[in-house]
C-alpha atoms as a PDB file:
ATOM      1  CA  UNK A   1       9.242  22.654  11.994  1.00  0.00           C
ATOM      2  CA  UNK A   2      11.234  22.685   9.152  1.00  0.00           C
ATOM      3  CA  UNK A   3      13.989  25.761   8.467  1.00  0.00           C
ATOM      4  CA  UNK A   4      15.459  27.171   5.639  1.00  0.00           C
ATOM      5  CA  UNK A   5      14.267  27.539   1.670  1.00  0.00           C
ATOM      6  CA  UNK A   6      14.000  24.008   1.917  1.00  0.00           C
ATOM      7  CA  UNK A   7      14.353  20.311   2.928  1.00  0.00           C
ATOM      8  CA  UNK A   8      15.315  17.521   0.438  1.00  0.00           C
ATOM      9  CA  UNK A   9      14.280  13.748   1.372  1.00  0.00           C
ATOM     10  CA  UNK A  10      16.023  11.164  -0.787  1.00  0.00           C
ATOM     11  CA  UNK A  11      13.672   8.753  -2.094  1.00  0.00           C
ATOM     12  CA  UNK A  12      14.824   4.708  -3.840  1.00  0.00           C
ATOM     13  CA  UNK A  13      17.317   5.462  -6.321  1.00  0.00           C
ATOM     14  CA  UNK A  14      14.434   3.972  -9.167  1.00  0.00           C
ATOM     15  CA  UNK A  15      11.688   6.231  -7.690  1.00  0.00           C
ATOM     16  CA  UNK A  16      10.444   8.950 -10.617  1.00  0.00           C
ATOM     17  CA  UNK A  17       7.701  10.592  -7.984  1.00  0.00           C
ATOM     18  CA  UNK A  18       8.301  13.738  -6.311  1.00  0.00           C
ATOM     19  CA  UNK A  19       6.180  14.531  -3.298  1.00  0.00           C
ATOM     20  CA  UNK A  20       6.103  18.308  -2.442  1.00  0.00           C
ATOM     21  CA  UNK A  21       5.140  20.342   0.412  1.00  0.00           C
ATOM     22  CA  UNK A  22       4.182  23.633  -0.148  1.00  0.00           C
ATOM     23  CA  UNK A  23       3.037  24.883   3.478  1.00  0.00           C
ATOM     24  CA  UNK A  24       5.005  22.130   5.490  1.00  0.00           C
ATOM     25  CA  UNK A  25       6.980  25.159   7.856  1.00  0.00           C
ATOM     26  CA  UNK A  26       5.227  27.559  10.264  1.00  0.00           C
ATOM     27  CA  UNK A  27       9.523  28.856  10.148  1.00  0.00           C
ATOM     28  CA  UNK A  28       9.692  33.115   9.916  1.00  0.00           C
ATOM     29  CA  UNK A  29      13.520  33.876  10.030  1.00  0.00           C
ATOM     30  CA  UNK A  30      14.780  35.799  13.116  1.00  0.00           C
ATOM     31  CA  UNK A  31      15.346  39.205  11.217  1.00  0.00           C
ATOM     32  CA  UNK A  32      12.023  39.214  10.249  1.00  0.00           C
ATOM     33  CA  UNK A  33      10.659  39.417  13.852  1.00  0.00           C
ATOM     34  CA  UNK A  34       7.568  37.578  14.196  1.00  0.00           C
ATOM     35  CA  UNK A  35       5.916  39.609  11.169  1.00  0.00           C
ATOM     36  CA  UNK A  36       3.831  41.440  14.322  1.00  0.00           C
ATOM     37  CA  UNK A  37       1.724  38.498  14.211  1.00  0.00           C
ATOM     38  CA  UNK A  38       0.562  37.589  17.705  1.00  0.00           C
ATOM     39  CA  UNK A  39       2.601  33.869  18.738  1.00  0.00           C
ATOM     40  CA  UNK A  40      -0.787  32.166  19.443  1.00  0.00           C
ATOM     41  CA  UNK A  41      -1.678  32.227  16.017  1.00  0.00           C
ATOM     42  CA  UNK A  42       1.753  30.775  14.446  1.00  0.00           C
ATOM     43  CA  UNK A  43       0.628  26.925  15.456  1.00  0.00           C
ATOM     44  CA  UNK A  44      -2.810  28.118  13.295  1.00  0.00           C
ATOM     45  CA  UNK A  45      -3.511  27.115   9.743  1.00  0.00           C
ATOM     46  CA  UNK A  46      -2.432  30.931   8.812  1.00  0.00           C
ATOM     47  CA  UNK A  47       1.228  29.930   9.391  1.00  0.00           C
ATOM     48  CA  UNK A  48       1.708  26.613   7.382  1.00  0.00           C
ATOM     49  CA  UNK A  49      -1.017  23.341   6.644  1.00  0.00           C
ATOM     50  CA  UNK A  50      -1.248  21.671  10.016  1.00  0.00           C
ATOM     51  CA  UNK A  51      -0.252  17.837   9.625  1.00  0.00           C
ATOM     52  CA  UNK A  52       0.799  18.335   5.885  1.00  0.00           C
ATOM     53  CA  UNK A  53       4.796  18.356   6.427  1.00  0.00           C
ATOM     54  CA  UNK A  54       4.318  15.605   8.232  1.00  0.00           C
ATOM     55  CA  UNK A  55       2.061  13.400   6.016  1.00  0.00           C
ATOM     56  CA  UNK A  56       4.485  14.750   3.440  1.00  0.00           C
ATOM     57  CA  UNK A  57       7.220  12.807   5.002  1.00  0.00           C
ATOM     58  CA  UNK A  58       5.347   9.502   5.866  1.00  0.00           C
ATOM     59  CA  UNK A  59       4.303   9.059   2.429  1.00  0.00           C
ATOM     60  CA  UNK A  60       7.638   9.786   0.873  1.00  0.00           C
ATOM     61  CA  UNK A  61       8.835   7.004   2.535  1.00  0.00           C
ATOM     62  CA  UNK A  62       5.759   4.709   2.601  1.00  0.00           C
ATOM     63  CA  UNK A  63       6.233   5.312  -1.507  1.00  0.00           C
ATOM     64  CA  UNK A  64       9.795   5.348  -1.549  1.00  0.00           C
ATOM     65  CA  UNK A  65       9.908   8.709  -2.890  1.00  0.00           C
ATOM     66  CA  UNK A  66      11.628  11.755  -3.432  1.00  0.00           C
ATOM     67  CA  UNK A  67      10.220  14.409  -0.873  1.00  0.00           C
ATOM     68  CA  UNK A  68      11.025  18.363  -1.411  1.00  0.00           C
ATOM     69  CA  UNK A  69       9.522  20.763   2.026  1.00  0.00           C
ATOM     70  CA  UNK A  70       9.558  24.396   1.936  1.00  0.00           C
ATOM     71  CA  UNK A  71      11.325  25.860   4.542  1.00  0.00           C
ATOM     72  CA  UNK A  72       9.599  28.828   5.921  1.00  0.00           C
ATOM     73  CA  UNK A  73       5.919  30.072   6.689  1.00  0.00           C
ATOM     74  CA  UNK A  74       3.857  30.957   3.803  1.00  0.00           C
ATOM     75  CA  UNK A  75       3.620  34.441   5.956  1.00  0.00           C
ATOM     76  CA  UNK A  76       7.032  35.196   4.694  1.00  0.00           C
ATOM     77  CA  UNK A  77       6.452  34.199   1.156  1.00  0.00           C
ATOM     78  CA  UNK A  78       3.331  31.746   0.279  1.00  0.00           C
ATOM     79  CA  UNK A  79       5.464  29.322  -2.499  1.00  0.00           C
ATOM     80  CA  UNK A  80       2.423  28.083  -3.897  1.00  0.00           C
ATOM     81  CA  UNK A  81       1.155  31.509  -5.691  1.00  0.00           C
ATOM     82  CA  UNK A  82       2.912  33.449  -8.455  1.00  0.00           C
ATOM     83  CA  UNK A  83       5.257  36.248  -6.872  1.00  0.00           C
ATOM     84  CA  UNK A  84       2.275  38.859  -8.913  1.00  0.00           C
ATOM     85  CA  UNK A  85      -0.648  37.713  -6.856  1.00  0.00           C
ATOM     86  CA  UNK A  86      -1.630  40.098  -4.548  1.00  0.00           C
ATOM     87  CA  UNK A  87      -1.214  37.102  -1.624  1.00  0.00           C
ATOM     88  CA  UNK A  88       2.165  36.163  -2.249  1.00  0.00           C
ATOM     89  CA  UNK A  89       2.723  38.454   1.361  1.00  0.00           C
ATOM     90  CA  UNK A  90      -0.157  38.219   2.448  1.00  0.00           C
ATOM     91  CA  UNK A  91      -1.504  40.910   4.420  1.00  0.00           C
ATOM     92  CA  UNK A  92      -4.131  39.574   5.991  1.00  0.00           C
ATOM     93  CA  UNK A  93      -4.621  35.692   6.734  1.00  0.00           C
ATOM     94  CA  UNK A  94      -7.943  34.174   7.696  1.00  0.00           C
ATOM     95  CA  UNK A  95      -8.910  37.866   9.392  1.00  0.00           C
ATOM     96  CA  UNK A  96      -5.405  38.115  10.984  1.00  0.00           C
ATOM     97  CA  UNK A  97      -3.662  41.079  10.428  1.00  0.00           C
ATOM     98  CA  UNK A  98       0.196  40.337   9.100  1.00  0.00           C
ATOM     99  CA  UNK A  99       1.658  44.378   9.853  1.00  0.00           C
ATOM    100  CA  UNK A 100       5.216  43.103   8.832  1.00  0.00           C
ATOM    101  CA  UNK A 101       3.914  42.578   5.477  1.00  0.00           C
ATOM    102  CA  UNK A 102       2.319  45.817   4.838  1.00  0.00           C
ATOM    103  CA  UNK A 103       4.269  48.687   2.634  1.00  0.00           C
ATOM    104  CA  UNK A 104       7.002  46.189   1.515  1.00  0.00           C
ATOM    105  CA  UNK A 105       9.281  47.674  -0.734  1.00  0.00           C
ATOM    106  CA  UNK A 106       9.917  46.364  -3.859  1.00  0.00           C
ATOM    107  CA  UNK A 107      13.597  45.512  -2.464  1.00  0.00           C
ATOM    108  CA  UNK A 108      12.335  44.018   0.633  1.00  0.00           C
ATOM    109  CA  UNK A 109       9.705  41.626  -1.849  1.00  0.00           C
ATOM    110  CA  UNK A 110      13.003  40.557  -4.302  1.00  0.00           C
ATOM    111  CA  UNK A 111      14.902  39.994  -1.299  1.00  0.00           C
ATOM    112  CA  UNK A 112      12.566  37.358   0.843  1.00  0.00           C
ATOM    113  CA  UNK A 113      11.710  35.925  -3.084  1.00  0.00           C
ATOM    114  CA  UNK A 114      15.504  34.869  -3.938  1.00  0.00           C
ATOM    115  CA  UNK A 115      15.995  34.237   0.033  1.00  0.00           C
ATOM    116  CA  UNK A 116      13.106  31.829   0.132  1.00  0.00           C
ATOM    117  CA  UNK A 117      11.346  31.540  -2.856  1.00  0.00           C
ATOM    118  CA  UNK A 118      13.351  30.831  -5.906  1.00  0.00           C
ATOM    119  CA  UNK A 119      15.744  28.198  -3.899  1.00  0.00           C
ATOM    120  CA  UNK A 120      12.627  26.081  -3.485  1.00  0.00           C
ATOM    121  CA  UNK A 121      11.347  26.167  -7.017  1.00  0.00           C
ATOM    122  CA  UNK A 122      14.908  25.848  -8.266  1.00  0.00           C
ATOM    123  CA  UNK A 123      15.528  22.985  -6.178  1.00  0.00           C
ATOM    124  CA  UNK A 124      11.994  21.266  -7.640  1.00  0.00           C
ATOM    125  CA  UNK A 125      13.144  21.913 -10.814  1.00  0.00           C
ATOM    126  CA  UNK A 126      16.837  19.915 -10.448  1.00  0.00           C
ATOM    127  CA  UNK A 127      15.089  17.424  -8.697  1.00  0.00           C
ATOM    128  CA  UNK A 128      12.429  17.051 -11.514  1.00  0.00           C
ATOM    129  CA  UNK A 129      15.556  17.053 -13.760  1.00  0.00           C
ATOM    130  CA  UNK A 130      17.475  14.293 -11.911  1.00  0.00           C
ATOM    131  CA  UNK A 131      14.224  12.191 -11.831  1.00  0.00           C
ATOM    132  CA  UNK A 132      14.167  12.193 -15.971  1.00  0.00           C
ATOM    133  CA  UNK A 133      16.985   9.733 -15.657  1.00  0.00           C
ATOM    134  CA  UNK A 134      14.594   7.569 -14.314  1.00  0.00           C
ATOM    135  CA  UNK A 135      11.601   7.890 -16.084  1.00  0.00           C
ATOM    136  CA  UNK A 136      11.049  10.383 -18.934  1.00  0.00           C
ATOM    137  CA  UNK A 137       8.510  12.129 -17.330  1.00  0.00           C
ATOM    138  CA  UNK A 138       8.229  11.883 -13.368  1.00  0.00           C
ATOM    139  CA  UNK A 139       4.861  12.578 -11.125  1.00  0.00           C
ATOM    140  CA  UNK A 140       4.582  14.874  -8.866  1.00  0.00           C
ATOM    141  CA  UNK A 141       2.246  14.417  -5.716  1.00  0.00           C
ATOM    142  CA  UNK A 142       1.912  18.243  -4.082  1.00  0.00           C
ATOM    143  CA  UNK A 143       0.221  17.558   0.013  1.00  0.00           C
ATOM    144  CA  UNK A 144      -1.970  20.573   1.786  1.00  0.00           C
ATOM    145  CA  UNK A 145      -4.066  19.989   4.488  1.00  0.00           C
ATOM    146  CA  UNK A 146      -7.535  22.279   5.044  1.00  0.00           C
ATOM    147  CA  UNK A 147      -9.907  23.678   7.871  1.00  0.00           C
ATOM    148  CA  UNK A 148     -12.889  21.476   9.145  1.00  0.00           C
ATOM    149  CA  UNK A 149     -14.898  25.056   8.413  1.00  0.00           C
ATOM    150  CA  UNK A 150     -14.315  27.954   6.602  1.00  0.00           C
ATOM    151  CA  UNK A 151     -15.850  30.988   7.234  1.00  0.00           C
ATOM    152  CA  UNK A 152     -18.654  29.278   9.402  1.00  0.00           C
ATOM    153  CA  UNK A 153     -19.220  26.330   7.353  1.00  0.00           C
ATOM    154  CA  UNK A 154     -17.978  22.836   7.619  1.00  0.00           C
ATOM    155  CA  UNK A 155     -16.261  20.753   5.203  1.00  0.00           C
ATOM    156  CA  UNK A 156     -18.069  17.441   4.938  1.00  0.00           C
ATOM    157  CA  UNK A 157     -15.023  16.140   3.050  1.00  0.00           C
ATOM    158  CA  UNK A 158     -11.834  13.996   4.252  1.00  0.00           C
ATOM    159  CA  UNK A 159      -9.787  14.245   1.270  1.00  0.00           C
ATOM    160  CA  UNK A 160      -9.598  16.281  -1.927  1.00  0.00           C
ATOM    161  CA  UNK A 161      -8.374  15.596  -5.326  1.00  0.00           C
ATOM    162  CA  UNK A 162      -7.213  18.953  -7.120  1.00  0.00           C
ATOM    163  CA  UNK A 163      -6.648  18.749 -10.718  1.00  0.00           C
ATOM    164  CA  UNK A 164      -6.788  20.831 -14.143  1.00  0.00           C
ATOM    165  CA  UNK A 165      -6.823  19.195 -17.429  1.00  0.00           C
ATOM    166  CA  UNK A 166      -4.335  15.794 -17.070  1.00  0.00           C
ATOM    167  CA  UNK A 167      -6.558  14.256 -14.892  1.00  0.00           C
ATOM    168  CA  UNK A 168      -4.239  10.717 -15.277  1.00  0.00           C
ATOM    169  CA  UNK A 169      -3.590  10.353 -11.446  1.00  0.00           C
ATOM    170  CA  UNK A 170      -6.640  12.402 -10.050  1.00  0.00           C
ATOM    171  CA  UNK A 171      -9.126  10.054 -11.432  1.00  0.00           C
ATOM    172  CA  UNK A 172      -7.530   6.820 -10.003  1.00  0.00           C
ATOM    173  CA  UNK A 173      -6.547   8.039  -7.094  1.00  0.00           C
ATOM    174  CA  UNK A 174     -10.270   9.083  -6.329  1.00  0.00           C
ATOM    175  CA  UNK A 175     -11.715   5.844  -7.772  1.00  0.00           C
ATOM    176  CA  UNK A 176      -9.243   3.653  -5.262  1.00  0.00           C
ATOM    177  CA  UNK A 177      -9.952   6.679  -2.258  1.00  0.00           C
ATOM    178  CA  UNK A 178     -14.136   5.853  -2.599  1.00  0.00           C
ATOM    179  CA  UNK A 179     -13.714   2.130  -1.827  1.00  0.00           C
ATOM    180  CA  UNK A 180     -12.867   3.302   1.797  1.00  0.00           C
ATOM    181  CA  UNK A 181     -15.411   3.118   4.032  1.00  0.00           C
ATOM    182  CA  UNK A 182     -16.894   6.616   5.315  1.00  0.00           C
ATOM    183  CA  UNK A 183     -14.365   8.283   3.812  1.00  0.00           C
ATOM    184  CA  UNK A 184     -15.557  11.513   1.695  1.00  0.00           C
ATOM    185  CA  UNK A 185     -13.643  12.540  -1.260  1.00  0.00           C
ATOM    186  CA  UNK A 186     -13.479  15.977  -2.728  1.00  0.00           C
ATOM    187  CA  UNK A 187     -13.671  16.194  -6.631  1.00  0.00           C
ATOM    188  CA  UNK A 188     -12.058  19.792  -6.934  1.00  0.00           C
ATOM    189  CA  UNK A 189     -12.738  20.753  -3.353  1.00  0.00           C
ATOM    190  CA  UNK A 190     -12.617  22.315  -1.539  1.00  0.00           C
ATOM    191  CA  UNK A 191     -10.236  23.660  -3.571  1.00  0.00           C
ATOM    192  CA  UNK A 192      -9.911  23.529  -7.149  1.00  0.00           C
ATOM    193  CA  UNK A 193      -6.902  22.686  -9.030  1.00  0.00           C
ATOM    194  CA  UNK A 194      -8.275  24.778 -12.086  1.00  0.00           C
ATOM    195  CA  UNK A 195      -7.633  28.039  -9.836  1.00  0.00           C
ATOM    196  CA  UNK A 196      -4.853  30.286 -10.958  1.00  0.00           C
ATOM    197  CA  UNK A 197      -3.920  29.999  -6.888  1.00  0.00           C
ATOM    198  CA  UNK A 198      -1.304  26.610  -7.590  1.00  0.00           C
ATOM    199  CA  UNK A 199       1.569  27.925  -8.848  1.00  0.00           C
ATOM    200  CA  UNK A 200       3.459  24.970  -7.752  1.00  0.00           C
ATOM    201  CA  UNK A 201       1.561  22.409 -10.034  1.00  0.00           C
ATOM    202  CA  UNK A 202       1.091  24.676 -12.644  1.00  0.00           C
ATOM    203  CA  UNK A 203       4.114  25.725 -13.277  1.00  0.00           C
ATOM    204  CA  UNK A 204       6.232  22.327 -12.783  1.00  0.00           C
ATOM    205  CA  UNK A 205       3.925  19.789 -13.685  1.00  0.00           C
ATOM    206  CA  UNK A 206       0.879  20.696 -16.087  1.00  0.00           C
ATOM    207  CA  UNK A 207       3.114  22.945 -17.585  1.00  0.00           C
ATOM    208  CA  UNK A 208       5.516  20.563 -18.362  1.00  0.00           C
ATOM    209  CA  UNK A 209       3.041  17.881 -19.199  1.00  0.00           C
ATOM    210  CA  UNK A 210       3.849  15.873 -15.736  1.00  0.00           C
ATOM    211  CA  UNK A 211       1.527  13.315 -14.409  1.00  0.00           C
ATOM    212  CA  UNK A 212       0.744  15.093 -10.879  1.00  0.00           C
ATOM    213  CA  UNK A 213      -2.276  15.463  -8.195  1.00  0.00           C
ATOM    214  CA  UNK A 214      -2.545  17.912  -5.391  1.00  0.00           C
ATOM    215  CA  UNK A 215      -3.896  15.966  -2.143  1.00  0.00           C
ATOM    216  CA  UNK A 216      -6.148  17.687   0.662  1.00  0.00           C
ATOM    217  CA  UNK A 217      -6.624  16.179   4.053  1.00  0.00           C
ATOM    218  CA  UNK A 218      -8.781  17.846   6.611  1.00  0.00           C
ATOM    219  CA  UNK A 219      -6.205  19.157   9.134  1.00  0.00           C
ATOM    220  CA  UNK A 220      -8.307  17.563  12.469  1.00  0.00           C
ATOM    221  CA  UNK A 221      -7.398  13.931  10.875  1.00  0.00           C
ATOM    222  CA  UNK A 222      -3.968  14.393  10.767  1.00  0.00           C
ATOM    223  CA  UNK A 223      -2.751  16.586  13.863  1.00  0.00           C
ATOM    224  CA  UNK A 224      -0.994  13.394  15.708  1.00  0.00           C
ATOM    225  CA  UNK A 225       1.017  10.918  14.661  1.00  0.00           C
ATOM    226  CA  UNK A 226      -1.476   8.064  14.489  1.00  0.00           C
ATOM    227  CA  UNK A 227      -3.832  10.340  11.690  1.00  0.00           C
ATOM    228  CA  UNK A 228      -0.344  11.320  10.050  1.00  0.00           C
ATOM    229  CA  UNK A 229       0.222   7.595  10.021  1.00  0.00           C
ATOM    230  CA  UNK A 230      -3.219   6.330   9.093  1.00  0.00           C
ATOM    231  CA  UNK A 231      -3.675   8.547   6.376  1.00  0.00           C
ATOM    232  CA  UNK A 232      -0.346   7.945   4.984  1.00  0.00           C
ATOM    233  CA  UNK A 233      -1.295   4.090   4.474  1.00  0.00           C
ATOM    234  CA  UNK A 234      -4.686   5.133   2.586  1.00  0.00           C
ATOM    235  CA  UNK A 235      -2.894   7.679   0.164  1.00  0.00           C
ATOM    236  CA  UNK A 236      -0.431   5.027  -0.521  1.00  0.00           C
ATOM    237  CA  UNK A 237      -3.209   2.543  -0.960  1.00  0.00           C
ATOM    238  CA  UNK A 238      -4.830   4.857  -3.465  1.00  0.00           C
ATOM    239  CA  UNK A 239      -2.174   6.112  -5.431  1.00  0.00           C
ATOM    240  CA  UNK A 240      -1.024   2.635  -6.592  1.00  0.00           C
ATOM    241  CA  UNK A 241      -1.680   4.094 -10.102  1.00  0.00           C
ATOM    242  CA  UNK A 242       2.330   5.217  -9.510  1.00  0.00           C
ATOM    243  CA  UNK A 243       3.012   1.617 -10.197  1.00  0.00           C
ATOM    244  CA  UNK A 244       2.441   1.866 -13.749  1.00  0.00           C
ATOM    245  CA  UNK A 245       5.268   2.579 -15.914  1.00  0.00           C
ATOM    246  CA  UNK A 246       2.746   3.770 -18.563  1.00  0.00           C
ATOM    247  CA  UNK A 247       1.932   6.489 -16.094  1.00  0.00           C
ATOM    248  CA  UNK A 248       5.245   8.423 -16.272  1.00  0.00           C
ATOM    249  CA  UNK A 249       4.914   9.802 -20.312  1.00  0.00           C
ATOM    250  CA  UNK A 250       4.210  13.718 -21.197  1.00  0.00           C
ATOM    251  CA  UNK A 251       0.554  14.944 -21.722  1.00  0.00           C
ATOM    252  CA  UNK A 252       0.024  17.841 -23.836  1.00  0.00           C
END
């Protein structure tokens, strides 16, 4: 369980890819109580992406990349949406009440935004920054991890591609993913990477004309070491489009 705004892994000094982990911490600081959620639920999916900080990690290193964690639940402040949508605190998650989020001052919001927040993005940002040295514009690789079922349907899926308009890293990365054997790959799902609900992406990679790809894995193939593991070899195995240095140029 990571703690804090944040955890920095240092990738190969000639690395330009950034792997980031928006939901890697089920963490809620101590003077925020537990948020008068119930403490069965904080090992759920409502408190962070089960597996994802740790596939996060093993394919930092499997790539020799740069790795960037957020530090705290997404039921203190979900990174991944802009601090305007309504589920930023959420008040509800996956039917579960979150009390310690309702009638949040304005204060209270700015407060858990520059606590939390802001560190994170600023520290994608500098990283991002420092990686221009290396190439002139460096990839970013964003990990999540999804229910088997959502509101009582399954998820026929393994992995998912998400992906708006550069497409650059999505499309090989799904081409190479298909040649495994049983495994099914999610164009756009089940999430889709043209939702306004990525801030993360959006706002340091497409809007900056980044090569980048948000990766799903199905959260029951990665909660022990050995999925972590496994599926840290295929994603490596299928994102061997980060080997070209033609890769790492701005898209409009």
């Amino acid at each position: 369980m990571e703690k804090g705004s944040h955890i920095l892994l240092e990738g190969k000094p000639r690395s330009a890819v950034l792997v980031v982990c928006d939901h890697a911490s089920n963490y809620i600081p101590a003077e925020l109580g537990s948020l008068g959620v119930p403490e069965r639920y904080m090992r759920d999916h409502i408190a962070w992406d089960i597996g994802a900080g740790d596939l996060a990690r093993s394919l930092a290193r499997e790539l020799g990349a740069w790795a960037l964690l957020c530090g705290n639940s997404r039921l203190v402040v979900d990174c991944n949406r802009r601090l305007d949508d309504p589920s930023v605190y959420p008040l509800v998650s996956d039917g579960i009440p979150v009390p310690g989020n309702h009638e949040l001052t304005s204060q209270a919001r700015e407060a858990r935004a520059n606590l939390f927040y802001w560190p994170y993005h600023h520290a994608i940002r500098d990283q991002l920054c420092a990686l221009e040295a290396v190439a002139a514009a460096p990839a970013v690789i964003s990990i999540h991890s999804f229910t088997p079922a959502m509101n009582g349907v399954e998820r026929p899926w393994h992995v998912g591609a998400l992906y708006d308009k550069d497409d650059r890293v999505a499309q090989a990365f799904m081409a190479a993913m298909a040649q495994e054997s049983g495994v099914v790959v999610g164009d756009n799902e089940p999430y889709s990477g043209k939702d306004a609900a990525d801030f993360t992406l959006d706002h340091h990679a497409e809007a900056e004309g980044l090569p980048h790809l948000a990766i799903e894995v199905r959260q029951d193939l990665i909660e022990t070491q050995a999925g972590v593991e496994h599926w840290a070899a295929l994603l490596v195995n299928a994102l061997q489009v980060l080997d070209d240095p033609g890769l790492y140029t701005h898209r409009a």
